[in-house]
N, C-alpha and C. Protein backbone atom coordinates (compact mmCIF):
# COMPACT_ATOMS: atom_id res chain seq x y z
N UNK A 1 105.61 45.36 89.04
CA UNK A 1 104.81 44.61 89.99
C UNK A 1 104.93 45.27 91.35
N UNK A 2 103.92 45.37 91.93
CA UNK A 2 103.91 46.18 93.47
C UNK A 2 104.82 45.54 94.29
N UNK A 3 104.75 43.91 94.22
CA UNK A 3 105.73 43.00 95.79
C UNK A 3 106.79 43.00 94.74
N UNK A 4 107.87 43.76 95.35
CA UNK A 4 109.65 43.76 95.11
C UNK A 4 110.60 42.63 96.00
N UNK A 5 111.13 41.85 95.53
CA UNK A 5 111.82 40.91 96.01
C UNK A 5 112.94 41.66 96.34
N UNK A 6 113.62 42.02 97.56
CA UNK A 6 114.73 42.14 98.07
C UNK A 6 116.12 40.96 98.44
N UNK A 7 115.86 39.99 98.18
CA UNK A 7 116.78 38.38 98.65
C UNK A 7 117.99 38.94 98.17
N UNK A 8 118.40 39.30 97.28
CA UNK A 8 119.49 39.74 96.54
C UNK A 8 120.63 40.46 97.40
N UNK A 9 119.71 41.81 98.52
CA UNK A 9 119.88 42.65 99.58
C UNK A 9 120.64 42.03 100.48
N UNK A 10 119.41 41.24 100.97
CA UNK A 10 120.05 40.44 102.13
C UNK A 10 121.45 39.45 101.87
N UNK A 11 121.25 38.86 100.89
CA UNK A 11 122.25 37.79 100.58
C UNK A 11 123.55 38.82 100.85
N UNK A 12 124.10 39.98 100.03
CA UNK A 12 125.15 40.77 99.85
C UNK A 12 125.12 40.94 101.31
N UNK A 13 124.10 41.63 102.27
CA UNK A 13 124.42 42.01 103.53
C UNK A 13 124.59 40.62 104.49
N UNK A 14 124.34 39.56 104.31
CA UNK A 14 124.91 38.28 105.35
C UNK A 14 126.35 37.80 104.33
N UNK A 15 126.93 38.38 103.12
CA UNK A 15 127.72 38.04 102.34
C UNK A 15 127.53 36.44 102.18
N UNK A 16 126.72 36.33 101.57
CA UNK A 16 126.01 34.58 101.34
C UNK A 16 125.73 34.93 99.67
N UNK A 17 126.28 33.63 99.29
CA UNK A 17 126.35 33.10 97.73
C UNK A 17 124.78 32.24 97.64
N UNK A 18 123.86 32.64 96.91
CA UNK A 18 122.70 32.19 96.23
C UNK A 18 122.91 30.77 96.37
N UNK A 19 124.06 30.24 95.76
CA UNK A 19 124.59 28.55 96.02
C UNK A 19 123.83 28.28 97.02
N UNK A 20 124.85 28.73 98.15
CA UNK A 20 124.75 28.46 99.29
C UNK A 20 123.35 28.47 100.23
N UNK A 21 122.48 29.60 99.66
CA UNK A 21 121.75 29.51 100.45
C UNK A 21 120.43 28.46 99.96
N UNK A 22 120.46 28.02 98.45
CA UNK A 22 119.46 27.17 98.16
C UNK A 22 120.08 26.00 98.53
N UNK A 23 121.25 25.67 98.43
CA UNK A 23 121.27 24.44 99.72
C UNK A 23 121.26 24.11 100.79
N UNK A 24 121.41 25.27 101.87
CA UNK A 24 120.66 25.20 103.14
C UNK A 24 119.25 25.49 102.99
N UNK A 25 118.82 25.72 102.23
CA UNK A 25 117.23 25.57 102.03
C UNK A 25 116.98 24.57 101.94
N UNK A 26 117.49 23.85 100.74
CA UNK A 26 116.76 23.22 100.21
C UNK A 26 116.10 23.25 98.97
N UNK A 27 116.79 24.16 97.95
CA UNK A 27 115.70 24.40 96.60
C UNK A 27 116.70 24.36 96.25
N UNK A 28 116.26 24.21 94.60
CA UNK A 28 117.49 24.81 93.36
C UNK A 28 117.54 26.24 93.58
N UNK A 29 119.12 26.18 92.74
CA UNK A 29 119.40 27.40 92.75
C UNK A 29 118.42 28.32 91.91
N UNK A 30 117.87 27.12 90.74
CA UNK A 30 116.82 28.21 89.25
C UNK A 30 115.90 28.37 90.22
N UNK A 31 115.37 27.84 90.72
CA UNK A 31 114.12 28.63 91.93
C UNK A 31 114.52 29.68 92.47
N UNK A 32 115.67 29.81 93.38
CA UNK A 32 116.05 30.86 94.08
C UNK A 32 116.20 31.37 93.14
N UNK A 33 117.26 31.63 92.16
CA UNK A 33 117.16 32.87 90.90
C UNK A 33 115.95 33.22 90.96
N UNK A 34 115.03 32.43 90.02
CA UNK A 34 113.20 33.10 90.13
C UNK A 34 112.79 34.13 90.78
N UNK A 35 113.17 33.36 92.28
CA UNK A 35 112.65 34.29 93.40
C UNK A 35 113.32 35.45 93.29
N UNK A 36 114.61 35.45 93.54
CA UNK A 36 115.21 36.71 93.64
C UNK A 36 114.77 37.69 92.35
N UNK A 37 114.40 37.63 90.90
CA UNK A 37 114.31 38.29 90.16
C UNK A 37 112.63 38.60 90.34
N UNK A 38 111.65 38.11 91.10
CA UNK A 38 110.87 38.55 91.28
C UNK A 38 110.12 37.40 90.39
N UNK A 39 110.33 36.77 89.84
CA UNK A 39 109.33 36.48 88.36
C UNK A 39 108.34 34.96 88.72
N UNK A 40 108.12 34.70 89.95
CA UNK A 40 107.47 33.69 90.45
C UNK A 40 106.11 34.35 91.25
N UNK A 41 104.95 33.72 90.90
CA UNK A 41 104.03 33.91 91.57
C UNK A 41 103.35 34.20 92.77
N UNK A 42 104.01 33.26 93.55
CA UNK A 42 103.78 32.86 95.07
C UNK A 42 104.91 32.01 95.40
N UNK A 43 105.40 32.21 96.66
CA UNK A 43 105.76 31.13 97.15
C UNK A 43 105.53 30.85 98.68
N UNK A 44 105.77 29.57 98.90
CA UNK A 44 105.54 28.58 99.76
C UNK A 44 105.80 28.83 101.01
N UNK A 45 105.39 29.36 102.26
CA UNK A 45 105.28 29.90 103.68
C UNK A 45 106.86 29.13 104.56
N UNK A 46 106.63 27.56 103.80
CA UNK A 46 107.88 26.82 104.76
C UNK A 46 108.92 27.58 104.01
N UNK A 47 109.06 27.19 102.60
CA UNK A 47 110.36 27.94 101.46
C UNK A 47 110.48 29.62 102.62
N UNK A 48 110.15 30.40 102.64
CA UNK A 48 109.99 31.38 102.96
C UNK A 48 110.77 31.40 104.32
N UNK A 49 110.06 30.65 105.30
CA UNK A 49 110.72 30.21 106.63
C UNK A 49 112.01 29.87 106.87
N UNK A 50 111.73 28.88 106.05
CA UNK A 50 113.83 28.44 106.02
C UNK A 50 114.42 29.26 105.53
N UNK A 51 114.34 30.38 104.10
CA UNK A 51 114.85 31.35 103.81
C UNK A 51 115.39 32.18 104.86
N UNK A 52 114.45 32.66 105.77
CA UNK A 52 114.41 33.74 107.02
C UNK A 52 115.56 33.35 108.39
N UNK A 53 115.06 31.61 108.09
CA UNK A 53 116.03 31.23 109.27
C UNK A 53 117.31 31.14 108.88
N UNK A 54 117.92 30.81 107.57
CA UNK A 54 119.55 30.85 107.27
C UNK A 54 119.78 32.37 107.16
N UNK A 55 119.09 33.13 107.18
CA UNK A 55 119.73 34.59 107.14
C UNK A 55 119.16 35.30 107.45
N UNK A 56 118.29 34.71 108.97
CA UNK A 56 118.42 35.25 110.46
C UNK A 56 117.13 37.05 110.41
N UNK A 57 116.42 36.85 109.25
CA UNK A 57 116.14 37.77 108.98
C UNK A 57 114.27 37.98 108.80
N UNK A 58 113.86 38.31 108.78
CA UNK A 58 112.01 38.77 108.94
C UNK A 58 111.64 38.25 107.35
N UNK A 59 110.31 38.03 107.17
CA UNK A 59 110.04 38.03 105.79
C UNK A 59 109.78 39.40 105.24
N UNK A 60 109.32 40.66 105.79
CA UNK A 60 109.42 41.92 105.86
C UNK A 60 111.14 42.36 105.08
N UNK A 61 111.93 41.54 105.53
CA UNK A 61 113.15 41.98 105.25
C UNK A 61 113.26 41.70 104.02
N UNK A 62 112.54 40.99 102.98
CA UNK A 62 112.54 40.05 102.20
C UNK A 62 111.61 40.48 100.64
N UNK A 63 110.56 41.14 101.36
CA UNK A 63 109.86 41.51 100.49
C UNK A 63 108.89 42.86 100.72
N UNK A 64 108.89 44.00 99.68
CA UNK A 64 108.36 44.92 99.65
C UNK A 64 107.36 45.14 98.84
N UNK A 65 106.32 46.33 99.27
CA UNK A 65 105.40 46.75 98.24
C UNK A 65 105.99 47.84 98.04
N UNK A 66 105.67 48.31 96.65
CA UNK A 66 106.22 49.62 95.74
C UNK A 66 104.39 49.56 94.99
N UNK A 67 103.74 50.98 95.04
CA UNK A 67 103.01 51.24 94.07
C UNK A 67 103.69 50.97 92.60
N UNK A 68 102.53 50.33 91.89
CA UNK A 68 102.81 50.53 90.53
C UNK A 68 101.54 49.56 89.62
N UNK A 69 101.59 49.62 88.41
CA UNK A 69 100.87 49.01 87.56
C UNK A 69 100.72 47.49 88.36
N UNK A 70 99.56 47.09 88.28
CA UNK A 70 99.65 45.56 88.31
C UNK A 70 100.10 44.92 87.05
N UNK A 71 100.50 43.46 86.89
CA UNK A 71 101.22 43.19 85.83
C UNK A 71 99.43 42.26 84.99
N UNK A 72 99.38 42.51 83.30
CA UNK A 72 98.31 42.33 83.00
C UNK A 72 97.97 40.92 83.65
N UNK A 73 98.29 39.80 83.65
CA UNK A 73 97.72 38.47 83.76
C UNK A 73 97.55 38.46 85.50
N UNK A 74 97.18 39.37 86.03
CA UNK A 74 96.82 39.36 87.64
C UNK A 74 95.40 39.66 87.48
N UNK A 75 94.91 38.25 88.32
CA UNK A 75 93.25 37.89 89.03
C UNK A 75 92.98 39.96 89.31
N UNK A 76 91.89 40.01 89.08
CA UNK A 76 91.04 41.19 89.89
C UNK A 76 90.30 41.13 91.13
């Protein structure tokens, strides 16, 4: 998939436990897993926000494009 989830990155570089940070979010942790493995569709601008604000960090910091195949079940 082209958008690469980095959360994983950041978490190790603020040394923050996944736990931890879906409860200062606010989500489950199986969401945050999701996210971090990439395997969720979209998510949610506020989710995103609060993400950025417990670990002080850009959404840029968060997520990348990489050329590559689109994955088959993606709209044209």
């Amino acid at each position: 998939m082209p958008i690469v989830v980095t959360l994983d990155v950041m978490l190790a570089r603020r040394k923050m436990r996944s736990r931890e940070l879906a409860e200062r979010v606010g989500i489950t942790e199986a969401n945050l897993s999701l996210l971090k493995s990439g395997k969720v569709r979209g998510v949610r601008f506020d989710t995103l926000a609060r993400i950025c604000e417990v670990l002080q960090c850009q959404p840029g910091d968060l997520l990348a494009w990489e050329p590559g195949p689109e994955p088959p079940d993606a709209e044209a």
